[in-house]
N, C-alpha and C. Protein backbone atom coordinates (compact mmCIF):
# COMPACT_ATOMS: atom_id res chain seq x y z
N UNK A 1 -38.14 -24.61 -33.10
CA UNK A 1 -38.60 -24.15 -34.41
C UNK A 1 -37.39 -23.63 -35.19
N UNK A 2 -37.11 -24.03 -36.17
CA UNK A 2 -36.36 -23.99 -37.28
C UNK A 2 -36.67 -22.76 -38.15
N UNK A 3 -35.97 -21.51 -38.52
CA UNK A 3 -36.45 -20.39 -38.77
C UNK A 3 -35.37 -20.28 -39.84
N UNK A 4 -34.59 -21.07 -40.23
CA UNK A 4 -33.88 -20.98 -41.67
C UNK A 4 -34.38 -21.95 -42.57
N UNK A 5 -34.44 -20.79 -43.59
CA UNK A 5 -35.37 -21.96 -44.67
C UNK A 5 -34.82 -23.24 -45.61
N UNK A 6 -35.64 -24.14 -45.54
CA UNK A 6 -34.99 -25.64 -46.19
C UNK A 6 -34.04 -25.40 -47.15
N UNK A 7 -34.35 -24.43 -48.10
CA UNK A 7 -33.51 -24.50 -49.33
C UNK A 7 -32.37 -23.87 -49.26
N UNK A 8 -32.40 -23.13 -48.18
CA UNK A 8 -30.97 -22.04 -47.61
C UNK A 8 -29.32 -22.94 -47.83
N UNK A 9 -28.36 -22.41 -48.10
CA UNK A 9 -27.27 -23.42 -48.35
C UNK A 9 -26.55 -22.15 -46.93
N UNK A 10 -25.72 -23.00 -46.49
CA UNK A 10 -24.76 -22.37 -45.51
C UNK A 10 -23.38 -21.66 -46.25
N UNK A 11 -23.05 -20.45 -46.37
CA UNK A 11 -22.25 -19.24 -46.78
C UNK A 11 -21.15 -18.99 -45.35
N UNK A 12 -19.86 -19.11 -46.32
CA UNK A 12 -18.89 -18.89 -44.99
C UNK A 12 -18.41 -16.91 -45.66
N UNK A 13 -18.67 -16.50 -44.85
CA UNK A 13 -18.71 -14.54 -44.43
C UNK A 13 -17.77 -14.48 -43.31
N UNK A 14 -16.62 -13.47 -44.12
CA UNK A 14 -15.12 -13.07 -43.72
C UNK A 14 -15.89 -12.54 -42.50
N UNK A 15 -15.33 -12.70 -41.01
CA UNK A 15 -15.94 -11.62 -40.01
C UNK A 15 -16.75 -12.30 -39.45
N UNK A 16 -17.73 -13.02 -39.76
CA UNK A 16 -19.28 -13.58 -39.18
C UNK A 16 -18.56 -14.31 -37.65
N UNK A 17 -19.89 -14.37 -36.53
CA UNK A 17 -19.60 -15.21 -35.33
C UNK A 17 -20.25 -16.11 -35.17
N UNK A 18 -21.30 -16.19 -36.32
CA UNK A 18 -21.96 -17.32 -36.56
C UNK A 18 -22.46 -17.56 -38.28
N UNK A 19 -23.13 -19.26 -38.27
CA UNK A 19 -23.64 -19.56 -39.85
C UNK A 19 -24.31 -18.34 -40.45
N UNK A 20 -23.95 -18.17 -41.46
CA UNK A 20 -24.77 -17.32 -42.47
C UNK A 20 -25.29 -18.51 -43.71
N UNK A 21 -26.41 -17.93 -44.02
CA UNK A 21 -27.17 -18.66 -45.09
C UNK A 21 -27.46 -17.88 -46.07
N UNK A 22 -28.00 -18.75 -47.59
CA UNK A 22 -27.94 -17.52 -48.76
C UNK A 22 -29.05 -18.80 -49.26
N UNK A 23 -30.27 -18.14 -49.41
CA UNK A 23 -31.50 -18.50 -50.56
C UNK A 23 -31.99 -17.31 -51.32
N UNK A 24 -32.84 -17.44 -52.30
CA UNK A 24 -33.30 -16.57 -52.88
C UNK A 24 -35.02 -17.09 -53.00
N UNK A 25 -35.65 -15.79 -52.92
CA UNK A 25 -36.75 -15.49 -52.34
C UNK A 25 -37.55 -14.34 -52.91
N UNK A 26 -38.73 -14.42 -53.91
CA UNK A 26 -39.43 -13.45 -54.81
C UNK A 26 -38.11 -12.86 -55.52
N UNK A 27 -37.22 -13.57 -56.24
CA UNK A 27 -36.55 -12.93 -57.35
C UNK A 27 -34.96 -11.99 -56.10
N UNK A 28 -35.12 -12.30 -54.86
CA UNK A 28 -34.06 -11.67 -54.11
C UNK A 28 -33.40 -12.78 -54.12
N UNK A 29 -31.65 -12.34 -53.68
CA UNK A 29 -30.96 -13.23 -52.59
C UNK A 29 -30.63 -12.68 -51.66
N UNK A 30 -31.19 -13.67 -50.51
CA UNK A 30 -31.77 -12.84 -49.21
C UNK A 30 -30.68 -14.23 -48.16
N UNK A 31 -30.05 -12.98 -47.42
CA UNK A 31 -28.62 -13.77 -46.42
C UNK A 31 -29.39 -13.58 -45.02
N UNK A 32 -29.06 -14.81 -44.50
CA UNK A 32 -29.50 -14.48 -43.06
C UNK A 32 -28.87 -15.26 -42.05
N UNK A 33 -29.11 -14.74 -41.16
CA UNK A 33 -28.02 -15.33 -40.05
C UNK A 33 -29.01 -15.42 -38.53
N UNK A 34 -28.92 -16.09 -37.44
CA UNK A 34 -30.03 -15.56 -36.27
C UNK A 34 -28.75 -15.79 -35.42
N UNK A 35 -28.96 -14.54 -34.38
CA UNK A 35 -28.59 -14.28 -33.31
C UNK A 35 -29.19 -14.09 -32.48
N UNK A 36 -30.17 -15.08 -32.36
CA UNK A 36 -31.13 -14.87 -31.18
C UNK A 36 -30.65 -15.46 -29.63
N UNK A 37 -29.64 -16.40 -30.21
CA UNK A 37 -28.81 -17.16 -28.87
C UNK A 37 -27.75 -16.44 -28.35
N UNK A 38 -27.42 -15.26 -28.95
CA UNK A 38 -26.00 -14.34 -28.74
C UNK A 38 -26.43 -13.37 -27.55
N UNK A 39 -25.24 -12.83 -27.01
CA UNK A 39 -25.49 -11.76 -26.84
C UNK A 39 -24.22 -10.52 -27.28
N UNK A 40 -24.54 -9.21 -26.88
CA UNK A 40 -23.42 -8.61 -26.99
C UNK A 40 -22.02 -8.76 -27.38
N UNK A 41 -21.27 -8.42 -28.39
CA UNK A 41 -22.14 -7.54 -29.55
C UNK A 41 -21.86 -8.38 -30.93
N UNK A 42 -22.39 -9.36 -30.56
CA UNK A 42 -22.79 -10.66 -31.40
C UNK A 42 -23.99 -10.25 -32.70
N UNK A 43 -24.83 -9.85 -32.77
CA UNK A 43 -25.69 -9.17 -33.51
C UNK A 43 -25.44 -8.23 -33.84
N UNK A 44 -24.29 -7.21 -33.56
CA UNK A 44 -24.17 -5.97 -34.07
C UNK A 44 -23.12 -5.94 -35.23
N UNK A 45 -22.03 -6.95 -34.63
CA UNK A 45 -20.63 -7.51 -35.49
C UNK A 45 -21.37 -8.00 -36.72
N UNK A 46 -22.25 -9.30 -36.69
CA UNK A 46 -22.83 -9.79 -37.61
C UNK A 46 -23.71 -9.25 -38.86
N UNK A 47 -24.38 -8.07 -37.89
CA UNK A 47 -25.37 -7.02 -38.98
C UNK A 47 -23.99 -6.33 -39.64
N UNK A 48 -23.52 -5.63 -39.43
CA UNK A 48 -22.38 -5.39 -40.31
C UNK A 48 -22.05 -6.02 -40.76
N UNK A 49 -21.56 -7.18 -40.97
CA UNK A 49 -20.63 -7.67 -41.67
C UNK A 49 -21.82 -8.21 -43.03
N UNK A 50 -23.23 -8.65 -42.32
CA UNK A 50 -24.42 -9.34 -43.09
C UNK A 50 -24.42 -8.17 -44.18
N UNK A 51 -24.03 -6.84 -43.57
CA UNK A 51 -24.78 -5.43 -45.01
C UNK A 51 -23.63 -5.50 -46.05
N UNK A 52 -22.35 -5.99 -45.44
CA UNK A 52 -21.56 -5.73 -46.61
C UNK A 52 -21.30 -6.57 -48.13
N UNK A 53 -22.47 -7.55 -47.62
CA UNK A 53 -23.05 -8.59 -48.84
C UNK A 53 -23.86 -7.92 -49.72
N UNK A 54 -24.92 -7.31 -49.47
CA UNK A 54 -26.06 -6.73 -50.18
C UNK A 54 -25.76 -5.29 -51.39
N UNK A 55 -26.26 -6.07 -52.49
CA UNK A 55 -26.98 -5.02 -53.55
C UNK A 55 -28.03 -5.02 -53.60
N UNK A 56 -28.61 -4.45 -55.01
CA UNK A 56 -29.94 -3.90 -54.97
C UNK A 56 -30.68 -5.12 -55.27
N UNK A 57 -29.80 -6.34 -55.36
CA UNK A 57 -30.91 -7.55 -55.58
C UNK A 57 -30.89 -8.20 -54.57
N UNK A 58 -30.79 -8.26 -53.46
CA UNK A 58 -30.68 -8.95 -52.32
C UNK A 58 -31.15 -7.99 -51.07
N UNK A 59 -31.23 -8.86 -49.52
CA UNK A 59 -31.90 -8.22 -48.61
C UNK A 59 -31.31 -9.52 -47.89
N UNK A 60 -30.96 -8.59 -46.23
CA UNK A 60 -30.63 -9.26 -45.15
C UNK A 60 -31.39 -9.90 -43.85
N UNK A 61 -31.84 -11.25 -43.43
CA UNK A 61 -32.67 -11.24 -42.70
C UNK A 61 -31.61 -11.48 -41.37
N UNK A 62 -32.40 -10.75 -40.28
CA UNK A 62 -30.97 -10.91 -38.51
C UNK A 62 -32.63 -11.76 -37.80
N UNK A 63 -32.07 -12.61 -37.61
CA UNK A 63 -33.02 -13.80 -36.46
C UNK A 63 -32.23 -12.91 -34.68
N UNK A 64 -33.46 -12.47 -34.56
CA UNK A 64 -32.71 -11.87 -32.96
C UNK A 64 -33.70 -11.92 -31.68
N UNK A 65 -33.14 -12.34 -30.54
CA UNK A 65 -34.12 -12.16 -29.57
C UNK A 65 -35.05 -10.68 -29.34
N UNK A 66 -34.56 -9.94 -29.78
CA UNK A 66 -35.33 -8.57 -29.51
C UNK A 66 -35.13 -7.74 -30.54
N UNK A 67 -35.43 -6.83 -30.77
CA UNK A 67 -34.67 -5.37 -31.84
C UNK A 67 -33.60 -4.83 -31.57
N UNK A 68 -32.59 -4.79 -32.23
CA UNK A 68 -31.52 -4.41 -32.19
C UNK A 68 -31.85 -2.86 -32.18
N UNK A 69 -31.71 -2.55 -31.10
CA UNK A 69 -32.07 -0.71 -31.18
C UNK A 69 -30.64 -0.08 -31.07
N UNK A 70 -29.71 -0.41 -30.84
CA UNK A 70 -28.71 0.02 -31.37
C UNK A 70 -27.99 -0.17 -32.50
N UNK A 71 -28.47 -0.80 -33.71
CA UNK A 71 -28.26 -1.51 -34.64
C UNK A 71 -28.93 -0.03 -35.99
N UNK A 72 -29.96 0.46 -35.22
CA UNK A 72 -31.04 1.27 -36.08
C UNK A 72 -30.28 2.55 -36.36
N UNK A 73 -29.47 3.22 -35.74
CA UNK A 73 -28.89 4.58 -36.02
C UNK A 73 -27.66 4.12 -37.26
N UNK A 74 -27.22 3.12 -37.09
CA UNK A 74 -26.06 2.73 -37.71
C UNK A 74 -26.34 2.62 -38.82
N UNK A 75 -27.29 2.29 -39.49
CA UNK A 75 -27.84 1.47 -40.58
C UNK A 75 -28.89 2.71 -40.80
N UNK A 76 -29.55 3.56 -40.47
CA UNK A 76 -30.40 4.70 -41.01
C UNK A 76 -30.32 5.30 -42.22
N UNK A 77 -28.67 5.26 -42.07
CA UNK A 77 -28.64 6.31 -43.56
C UNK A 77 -28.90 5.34 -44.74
C-alpha cells in the first residue's frame, strides 16, 4: 500500500535519510516523508529536519512503524 499521495512531487531536504514529498492539501502544503522501514534514529533525524520546512501554512506528515515517543518531548513546545 502506497501511502504517498499521487499528486505529491518528490523534494530534495538538506539533511533528510530518505524521499521527502511536498503536496498541498485543504489550502496546506503538507511535506511528508515515511519511515516506517527505518530504524534508529532514522525518524528522529528526519522529523527534525521535516519541522524546519514548516510555517503557518503547511503541516508535516512522518509515515512510521509506531509513535515516535521520543520524538514527542522534542517537538512539545
Amino acid at each position: 500500500m502506497d501511502l504517498i499521495p499521487s499528486e505529491a512531487k518528490k523534494i530534495e531536504v538538506e539533511g533528510a535519510t530518505v524521499d521527502f514529498f511536498e503536496y498541498i492539501e485543504d489550502g496546506l502544503t503538507c511535506y511528508q516523508f515515511d519511515t516506517s522501514m527505518c530504524g534508529p534514529p532514522d525518524p528522529m533525524v528526519n522529523a527534525m529536519v521535516g519541522l524546519k520546512l514548516l510555517d503557518e501554512n503547511s503541516k508535516l506528515v512522518m509515515i512510521n512503524h509506531k509513535a515516535p515517543g521520543g520524538l514527542f518531548p522534542k517537538v512539545e513546545a
